[in-house]
Protein backbone atom coordinates (compact mmCIF):
# COMPACT_ATOMS: atom_id res chain seq x y z
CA UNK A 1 -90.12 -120.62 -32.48
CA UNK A 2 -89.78 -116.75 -32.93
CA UNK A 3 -86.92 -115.83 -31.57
CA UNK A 4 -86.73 -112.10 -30.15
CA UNK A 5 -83.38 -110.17 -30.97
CA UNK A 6 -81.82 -108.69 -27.99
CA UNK A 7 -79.66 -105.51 -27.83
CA UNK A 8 -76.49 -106.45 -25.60
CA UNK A 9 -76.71 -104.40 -22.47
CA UNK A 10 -73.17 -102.39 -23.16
CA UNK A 11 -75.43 -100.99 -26.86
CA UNK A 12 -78.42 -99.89 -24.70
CA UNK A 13 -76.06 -98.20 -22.20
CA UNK A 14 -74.62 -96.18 -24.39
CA UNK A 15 -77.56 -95.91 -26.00
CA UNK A 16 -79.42 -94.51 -22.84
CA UNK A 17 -76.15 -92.67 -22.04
CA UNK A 18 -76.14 -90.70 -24.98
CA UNK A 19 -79.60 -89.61 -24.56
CA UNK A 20 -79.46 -88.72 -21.21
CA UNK A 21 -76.46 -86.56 -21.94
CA UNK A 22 -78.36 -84.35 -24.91
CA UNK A 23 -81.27 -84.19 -22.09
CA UNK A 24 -78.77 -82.83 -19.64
CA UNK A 25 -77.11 -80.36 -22.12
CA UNK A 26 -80.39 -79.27 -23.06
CA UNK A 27 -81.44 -78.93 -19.99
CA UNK A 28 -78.53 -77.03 -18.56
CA UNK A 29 -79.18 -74.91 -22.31
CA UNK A 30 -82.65 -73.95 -20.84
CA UNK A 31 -81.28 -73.80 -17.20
CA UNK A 32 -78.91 -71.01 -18.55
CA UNK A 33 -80.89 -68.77 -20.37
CA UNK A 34 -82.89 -68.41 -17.60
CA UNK A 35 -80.35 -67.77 -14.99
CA UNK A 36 -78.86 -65.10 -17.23
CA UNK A 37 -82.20 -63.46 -17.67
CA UNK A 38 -81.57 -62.56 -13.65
CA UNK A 39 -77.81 -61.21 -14.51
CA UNK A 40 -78.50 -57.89 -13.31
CA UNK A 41 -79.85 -59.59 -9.60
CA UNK A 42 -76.78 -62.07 -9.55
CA UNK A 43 -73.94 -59.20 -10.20
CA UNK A 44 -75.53 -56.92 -8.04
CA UNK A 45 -76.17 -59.17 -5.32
CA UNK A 46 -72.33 -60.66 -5.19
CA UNK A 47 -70.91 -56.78 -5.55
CA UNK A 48 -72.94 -55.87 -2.46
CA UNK A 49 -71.74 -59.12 -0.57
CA UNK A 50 -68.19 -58.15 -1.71
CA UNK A 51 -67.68 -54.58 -1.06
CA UNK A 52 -69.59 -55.56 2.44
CA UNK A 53 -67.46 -58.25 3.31
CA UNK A 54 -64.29 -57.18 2.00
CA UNK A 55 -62.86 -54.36 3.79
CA UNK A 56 -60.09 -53.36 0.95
CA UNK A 57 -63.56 -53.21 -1.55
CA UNK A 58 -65.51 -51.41 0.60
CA UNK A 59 -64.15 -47.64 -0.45
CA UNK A 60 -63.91 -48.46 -3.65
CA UNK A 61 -64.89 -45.44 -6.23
CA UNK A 62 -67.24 -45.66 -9.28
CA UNK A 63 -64.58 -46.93 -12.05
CA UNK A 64 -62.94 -49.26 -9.43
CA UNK A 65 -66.54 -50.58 -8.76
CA UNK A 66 -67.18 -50.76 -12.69
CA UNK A 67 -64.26 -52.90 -12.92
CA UNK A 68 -65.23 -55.35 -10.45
CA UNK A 69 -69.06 -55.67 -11.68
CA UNK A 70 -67.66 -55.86 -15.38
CA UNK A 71 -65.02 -58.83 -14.07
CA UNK A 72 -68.00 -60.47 -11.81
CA UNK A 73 -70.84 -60.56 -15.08
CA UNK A 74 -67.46 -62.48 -16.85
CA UNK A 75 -66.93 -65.13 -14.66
CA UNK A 76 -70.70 -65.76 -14.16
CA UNK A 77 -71.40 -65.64 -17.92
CA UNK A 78 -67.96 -67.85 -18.20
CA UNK A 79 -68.69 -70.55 -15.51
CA UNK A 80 -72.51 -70.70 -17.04
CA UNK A 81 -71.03 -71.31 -20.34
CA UNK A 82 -68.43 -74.05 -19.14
CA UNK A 83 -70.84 -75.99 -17.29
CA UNK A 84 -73.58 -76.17 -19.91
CA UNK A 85 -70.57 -77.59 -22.84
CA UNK A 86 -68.57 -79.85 -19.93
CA UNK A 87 -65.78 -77.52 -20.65
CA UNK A 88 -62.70 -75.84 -19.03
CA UNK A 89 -60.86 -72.79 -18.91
CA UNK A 90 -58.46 -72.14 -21.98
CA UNK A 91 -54.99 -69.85 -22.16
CA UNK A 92 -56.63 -66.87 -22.71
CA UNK A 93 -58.86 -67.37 -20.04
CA UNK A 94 -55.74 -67.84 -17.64
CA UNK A 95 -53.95 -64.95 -19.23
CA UNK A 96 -56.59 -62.77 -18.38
CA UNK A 97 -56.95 -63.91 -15.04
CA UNK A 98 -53.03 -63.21 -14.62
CA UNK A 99 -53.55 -59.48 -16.18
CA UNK A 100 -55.86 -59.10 -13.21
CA UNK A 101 -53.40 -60.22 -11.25
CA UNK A 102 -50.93 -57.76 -11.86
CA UNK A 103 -53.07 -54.79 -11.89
CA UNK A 104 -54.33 -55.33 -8.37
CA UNK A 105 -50.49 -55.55 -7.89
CA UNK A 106 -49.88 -52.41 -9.51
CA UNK A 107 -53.00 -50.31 -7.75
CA UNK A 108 -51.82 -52.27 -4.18
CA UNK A 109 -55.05 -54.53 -3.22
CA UNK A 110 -54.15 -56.75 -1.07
CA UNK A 111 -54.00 -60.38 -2.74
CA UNK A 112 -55.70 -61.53 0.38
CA UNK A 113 -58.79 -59.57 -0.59
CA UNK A 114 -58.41 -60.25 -4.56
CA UNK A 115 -58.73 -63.96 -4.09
CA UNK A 116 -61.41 -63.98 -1.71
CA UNK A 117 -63.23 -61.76 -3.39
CA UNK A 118 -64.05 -64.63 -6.08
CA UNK A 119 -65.01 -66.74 -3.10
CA UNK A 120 -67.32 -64.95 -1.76
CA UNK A 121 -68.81 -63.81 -5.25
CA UNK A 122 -69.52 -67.43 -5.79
CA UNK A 123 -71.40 -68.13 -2.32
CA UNK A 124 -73.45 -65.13 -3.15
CA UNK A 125 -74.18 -66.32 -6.78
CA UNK A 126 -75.01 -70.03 -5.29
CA UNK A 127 -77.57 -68.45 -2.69
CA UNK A 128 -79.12 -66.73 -5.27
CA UNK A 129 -79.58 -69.92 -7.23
CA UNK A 130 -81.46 -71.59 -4.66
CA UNK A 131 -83.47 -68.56 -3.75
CA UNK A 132 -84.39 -67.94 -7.21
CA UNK A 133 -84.02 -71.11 -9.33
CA UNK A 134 -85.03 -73.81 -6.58
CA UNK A 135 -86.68 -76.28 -9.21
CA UNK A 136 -84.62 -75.23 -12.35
CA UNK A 137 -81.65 -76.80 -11.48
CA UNK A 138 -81.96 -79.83 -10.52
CA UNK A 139 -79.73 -81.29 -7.48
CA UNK A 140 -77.18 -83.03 -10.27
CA UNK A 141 -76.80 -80.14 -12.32
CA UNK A 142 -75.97 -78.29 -9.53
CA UNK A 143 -73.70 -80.45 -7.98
CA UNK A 144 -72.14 -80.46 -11.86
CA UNK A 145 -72.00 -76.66 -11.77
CA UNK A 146 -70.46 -76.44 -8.06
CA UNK A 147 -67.66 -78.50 -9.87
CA UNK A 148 -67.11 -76.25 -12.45
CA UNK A 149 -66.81 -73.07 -10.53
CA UNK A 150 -64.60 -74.65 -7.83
CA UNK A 151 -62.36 -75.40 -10.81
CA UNK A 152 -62.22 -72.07 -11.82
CA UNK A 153 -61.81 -70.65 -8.83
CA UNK A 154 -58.55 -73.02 -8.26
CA UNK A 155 -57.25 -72.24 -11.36
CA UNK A 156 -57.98 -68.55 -11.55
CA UNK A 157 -56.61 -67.69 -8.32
CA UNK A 158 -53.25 -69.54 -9.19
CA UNK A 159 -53.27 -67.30 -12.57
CA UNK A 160 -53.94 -64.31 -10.45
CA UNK A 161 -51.47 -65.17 -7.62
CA UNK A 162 -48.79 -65.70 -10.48
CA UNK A 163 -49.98 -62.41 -12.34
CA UNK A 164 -49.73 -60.38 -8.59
CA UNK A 165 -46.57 -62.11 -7.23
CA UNK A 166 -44.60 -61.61 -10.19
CA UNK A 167 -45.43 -57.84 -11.01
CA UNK A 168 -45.17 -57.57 -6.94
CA UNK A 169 -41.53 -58.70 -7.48
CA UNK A 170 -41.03 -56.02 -10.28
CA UNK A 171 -42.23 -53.56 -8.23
CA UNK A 172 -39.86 -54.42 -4.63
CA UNK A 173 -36.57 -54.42 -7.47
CA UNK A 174 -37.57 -51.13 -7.44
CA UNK A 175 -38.98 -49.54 -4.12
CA UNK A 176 -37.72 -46.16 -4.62
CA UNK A 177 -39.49 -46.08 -8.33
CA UNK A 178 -43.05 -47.31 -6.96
CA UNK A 179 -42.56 -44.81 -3.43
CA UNK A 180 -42.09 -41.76 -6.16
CA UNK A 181 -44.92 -43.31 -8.12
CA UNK A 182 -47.26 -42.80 -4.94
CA UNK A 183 -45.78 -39.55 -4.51
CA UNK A 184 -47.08 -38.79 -7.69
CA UNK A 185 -50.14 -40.24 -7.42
CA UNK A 186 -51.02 -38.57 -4.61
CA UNK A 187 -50.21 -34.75 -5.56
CA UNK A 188 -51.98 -35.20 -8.86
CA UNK A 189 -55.00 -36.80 -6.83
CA UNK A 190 -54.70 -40.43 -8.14
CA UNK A 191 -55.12 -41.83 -4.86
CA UNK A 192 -58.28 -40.36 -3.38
CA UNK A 193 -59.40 -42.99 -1.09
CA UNK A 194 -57.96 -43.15 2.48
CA UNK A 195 -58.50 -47.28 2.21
CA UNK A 196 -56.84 -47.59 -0.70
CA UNK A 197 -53.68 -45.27 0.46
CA UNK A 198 -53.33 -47.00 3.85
CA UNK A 199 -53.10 -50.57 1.55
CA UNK A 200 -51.01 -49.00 -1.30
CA UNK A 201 -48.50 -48.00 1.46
CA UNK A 202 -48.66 -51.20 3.36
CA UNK A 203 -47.86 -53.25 0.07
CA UNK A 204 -44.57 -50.90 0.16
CA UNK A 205 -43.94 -51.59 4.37
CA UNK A 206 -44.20 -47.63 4.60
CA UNK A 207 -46.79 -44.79 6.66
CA UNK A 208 -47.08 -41.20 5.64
CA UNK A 209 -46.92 -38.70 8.48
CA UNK A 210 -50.32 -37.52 9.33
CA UNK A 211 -49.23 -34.01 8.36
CA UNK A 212 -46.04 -33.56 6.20
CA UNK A 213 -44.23 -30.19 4.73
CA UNK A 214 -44.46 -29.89 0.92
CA UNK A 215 -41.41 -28.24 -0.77
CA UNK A 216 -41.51 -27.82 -4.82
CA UNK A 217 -38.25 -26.45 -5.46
CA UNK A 218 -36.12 -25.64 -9.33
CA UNK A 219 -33.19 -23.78 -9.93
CA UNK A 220 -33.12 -19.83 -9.10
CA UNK A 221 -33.07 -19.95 -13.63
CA UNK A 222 -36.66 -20.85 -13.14
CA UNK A 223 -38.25 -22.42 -16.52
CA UNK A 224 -34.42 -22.11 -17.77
CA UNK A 225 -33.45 -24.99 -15.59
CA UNK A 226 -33.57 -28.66 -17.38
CA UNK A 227 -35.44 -31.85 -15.64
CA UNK A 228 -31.55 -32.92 -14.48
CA UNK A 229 -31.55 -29.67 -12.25
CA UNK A 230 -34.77 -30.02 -10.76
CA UNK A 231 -34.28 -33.73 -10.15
CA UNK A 232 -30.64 -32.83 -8.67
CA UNK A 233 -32.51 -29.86 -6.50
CA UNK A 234 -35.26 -32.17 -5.40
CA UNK A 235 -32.84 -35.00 -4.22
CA UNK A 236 -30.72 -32.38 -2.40
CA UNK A 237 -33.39 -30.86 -0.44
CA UNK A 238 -34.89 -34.51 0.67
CA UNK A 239 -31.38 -35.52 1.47
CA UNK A 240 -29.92 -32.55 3.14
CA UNK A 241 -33.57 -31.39 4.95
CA UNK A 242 -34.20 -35.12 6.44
CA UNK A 243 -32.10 -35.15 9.93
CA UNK A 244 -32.94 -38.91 10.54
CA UNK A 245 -29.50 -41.09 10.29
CA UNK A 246 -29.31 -43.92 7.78
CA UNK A 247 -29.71 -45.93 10.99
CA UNK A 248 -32.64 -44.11 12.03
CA UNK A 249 -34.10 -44.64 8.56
CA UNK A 250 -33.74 -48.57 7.84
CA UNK A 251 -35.55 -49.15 10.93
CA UNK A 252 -38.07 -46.71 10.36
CA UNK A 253 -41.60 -47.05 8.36
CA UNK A 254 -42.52 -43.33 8.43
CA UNK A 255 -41.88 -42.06 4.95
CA UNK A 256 -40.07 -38.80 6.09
CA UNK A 257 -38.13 -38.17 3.33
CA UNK A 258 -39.11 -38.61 -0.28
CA UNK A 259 -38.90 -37.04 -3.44
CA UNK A 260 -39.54 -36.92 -7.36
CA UNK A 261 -39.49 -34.55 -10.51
CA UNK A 262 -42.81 -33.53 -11.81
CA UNK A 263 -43.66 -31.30 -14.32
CA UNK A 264 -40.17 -29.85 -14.86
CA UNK A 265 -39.69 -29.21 -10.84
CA UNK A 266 -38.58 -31.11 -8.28
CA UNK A 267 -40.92 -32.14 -5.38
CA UNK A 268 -39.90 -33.19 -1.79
CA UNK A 269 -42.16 -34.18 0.17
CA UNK A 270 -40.30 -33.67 4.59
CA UNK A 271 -42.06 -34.16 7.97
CA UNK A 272 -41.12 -31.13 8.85
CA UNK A 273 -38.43 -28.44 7.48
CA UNK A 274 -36.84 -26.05 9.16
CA UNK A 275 -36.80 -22.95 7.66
CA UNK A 276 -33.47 -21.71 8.57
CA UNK A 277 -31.47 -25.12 7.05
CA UNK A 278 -33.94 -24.70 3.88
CA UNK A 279 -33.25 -21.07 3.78
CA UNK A 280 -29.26 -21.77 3.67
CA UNK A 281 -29.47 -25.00 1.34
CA UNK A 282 -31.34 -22.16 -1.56
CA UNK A 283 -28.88 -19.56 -1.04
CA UNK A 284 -25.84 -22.02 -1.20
CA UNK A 285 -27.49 -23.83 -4.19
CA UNK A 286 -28.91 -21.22 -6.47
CA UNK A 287 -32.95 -22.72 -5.64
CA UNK A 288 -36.36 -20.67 -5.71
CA UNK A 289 -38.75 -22.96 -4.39
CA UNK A 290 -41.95 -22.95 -2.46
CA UNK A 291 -42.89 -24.88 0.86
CA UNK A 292 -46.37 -25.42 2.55
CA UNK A 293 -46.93 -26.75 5.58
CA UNK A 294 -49.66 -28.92 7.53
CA UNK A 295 -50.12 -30.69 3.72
CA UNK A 296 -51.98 -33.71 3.77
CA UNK A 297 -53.06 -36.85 1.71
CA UNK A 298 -56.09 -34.97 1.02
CA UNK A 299 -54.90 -31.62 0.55
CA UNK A 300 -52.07 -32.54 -1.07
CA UNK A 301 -53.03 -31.90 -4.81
CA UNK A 302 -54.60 -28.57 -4.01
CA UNK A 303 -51.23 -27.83 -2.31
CA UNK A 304 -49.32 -28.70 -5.05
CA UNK A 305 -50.76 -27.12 -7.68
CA UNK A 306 -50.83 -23.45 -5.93
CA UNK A 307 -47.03 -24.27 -5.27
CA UNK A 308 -46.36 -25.32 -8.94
CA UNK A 309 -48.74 -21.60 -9.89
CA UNK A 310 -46.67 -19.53 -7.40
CA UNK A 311 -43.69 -20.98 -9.04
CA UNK A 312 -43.99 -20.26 -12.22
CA UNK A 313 -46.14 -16.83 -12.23
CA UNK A 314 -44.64 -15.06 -8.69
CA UNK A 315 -44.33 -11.41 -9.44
CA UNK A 316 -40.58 -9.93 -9.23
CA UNK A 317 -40.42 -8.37 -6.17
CA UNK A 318 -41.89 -11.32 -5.07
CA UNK A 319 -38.56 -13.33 -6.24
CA UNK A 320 -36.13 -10.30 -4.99
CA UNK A 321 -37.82 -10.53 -1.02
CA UNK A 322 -38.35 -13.99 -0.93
CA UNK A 323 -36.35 -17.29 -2.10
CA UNK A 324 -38.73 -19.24 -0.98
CA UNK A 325 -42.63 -18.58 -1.13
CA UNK A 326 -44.85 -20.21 1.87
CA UNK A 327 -48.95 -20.57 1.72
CA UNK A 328 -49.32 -16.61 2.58
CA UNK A 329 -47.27 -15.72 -1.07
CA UNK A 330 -48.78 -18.56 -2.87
CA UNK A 331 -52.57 -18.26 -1.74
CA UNK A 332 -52.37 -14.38 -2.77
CA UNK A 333 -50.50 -15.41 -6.74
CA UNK A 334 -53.39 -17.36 -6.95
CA UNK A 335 -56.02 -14.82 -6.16
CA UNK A 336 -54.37 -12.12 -8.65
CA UNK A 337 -53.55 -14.31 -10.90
CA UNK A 338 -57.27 -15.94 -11.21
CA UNK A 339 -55.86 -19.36 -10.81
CA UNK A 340 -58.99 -21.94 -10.38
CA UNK A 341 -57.79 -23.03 -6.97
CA UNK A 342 -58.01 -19.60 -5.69
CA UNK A 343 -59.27 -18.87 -2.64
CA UNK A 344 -60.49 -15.88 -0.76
CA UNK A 345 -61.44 -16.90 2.21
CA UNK A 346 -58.34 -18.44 3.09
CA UNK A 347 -56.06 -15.47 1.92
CA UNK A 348 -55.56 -13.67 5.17
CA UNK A 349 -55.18 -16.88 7.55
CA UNK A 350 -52.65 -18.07 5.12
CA UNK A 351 -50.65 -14.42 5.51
CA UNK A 352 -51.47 -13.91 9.09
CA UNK A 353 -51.69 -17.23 10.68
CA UNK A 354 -53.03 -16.97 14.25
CA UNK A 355 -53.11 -13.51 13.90
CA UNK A 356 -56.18 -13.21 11.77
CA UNK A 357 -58.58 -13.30 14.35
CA UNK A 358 -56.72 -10.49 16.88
CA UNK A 359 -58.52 -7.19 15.81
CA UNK A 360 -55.48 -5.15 17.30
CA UNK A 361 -52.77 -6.60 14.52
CA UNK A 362 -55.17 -6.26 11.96
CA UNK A 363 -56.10 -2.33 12.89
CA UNK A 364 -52.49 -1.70 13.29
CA UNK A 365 -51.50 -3.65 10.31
CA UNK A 366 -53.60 -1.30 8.38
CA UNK A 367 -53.10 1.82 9.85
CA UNK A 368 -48.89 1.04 9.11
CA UNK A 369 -50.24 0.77 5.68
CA UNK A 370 -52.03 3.70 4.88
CA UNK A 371 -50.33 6.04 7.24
CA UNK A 372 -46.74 4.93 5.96
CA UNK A 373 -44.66 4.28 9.33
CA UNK A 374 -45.62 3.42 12.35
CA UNK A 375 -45.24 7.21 13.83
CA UNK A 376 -48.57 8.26 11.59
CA UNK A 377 -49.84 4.70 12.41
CA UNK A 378 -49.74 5.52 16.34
CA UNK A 379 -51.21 9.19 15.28
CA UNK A 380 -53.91 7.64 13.61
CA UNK A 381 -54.96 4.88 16.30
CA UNK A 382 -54.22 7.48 18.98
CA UNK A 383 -51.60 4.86 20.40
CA UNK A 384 -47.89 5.32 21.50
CA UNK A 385 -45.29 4.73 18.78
CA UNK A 386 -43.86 2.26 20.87
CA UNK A 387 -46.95 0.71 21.20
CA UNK A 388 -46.92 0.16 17.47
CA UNK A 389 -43.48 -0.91 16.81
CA UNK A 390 -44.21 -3.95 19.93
CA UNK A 391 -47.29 -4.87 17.41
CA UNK A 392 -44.98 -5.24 14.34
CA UNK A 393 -42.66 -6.95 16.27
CA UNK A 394 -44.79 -9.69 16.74
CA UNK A 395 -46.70 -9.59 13.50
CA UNK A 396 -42.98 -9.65 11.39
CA UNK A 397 -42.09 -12.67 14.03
CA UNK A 398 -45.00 -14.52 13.28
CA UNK A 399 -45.57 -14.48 9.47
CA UNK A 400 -41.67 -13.33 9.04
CA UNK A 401 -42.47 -10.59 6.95
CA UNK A 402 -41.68 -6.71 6.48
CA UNK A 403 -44.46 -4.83 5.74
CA UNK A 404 -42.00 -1.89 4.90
CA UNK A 405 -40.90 -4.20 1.65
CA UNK A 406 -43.17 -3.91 -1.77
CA UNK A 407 -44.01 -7.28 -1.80
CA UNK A 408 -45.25 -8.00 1.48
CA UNK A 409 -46.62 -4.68 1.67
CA UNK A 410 -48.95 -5.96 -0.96
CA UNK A 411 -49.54 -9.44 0.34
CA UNK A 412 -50.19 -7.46 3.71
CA UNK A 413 -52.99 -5.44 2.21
CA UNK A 414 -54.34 -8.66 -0.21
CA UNK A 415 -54.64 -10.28 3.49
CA UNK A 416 -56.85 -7.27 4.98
CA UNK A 417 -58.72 -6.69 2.00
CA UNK A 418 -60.11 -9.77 1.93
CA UNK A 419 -60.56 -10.83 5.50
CA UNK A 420 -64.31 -11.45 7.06
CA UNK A 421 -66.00 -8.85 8.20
């Protein structure tokens, strides 16, 4: 009798087992290369689903958005790769994920938003893999690859939550440091984005006043003064030009006080200031400074650079009538200096305020000028003296200048000659 040999069933397992798994890997292989071909569809389609879904991603600007296509093509190209070798995230995987981590904590995205945003990346890659690769992927594979990017969604978001929570901790040691940082930030035009401002300044549990007064103040030495002095004159006006009590200002969010040293000044940065207490705190302090009011987030680096220009480049009689220079002084040093920022248009508003638009001030203003007095003023207009002198009144009270002085003479006749027509 021939007797057939027989392969014991635990061989042909195995056997079987070992072929079916080099099918699968070549499979998922072939499965990948053809996904990737589609890598532009899949990263555009889960950025659109993430800055629509995602309200702290949806005013994002072109580098931001960069960042968060370059970070979506490596996780898909990263999860593809896992799932076709059976493999798992290593340390420098988790390392990176942490880096992230701490530089959403540094730029203030919420971690809310951070870690969902990988979420809902994934559901948009997934629906893209049915709609695109229905009979490519078979149901196992898929099943195998849903694994593999739920595991790498747990584990990235726990290296990201460490990465955010940790720098976040860094940061709170030091409130005062990160508050000047946005202070920064925001006068040197960092932090353009209203969405990202509003969740900078809620990672910090503070609001910025809708409109604020912007002081830039350095010792009357000018560039003779060291960083110590301008951070000592900065911190002095913030402390002694903020009313609020300390009681009023640990229960308070509003950010009504704050200050740093920038470019070898020191910037404050007051709801409001009131000229008289500023005008007494520069006198009794030896300051020259510059203050501009109705600043906000979005004027605010504008702002600061014409007050860091008037500054440094104010004429001398500029210095001798005026300590400190407001919008009027610091929109003309612009003009006649050629500064980039400068303006025109907005010269004799600055300088006149309200009064810009009444066609009496500005007749009279210029007939003062010319006719030197107000006695060949009311000659000229074929007014009463008195008449004249009322008009001046009002115009000195409501830009608080003398046009009998040299320098406001001039910033007087800047403001006419280049008013509208």
């Amino acid at each position: 009798m021939v007797m057939k040999k027989t392969v014991p069933p635990e061989h042909g397992t195995r056997v079987g087992g070992a072929s079916s798994a080099a099918r699968s890997a070549a499979d998922r292989s072939a499965a990948v290369a053809r996904i990737l071909a589609d890598e532009p569809g899949m990263v555009e389609a889960a950025l659109a689903a993430v800055t629509r879904e995602i309200p702290a991603y949806a005013n994002l600007d072109a580098r931001q958005l960069e960042e968060v296509r370059s970070l979506i093509v490596w996780t898909l190209r990263r999860v593809l790769e896992l799932w076709s070798v059976d493999g798992a995230l290593d340390a420098g995987d988790l390392r990176m994920f942490r880096g992230v981590g701490a530089v959403r904590a540094r730029d203030a995205r919420p971690l809310a938003a951070v870690l969902r945003a990988y979420r809902v990346a994934a559901l948009a890659f997934f629906d893209r893999i049915g709609e695109r690769f229905p009979d490519t992927v078979p149901s196992r594979d898929l099943s195998a690859l849903a694994r593999v990017w739920l595991t790498v969604l747990d584990q990235s978001s726990e290296a990201v939550f460490d990465g955010y929570e940790s720098t976040g901790r860094i940061l709170s040691e030091d409130r005062e440091r990160a508050l000047r940082g946005l202070l920064a930030d925001l006068l040197l035009g960092r932090q353009s984005h209203a969405g990202t401002l509003r969740a900078r300044l809620r990672e910090l549990d503070a609001e910025l006043p809708s409109t604020f007064d912007l002081l830039v103040v350095s010792p009357a030495a000018g560039a003779a003064g060291s960083a110590d002095d301008a951070a000592r004159a900065a911190a002095l006006a913030a402390t002694a030009l903020d009313a609020r009590t300390a009681a009023d200002r640990a229960g308070d969010l509003e950010l009504t006080s704050l200050h740093t040293v920038m470019d070898g000044v020191g910037v404050a940065l007051l709801k409001a200031v009131d000229p008289a207490a500023l005008d007494r705190l520069t006198g009794a302090h030896a300051l020259t400074g510059a203050r501009l009011t109705g600043v906000t987030a979005a004027t605010a680096p504008r702002d600061y650079r014409l007050a860091l220009h008037g500054l440094r480049h104010a004429p001398p009689p500029a210095r001798t009538e005026r300590r400190v220079l407001d919008r009027g002084d610091l929109e003309v040093v612009a003009l006649v200096t050629g500064h980039p920022d400068a303006a025109p248009a907005r010269v004799t508003e600055a300088v006149l305020g309200h009064l810009a638009q009444d066609d009496d001030t500005r007749r009279t203003l210029d007939a003062v000028i010319y006719a030197d007095g107000a006695a060949g003023a009311a000659a000229r207009l074929h007014l009463h003296p008195q008449t004249v002198r009322y008009r001046l009144r009002r115009l000195a009270t409501t830009t608080g200048r003398d046009p009998r002085t040299p320098w406001n003479r001039f910033v007087f006749q800047t403001a006419l000659l280049t008013a509208t027509p």
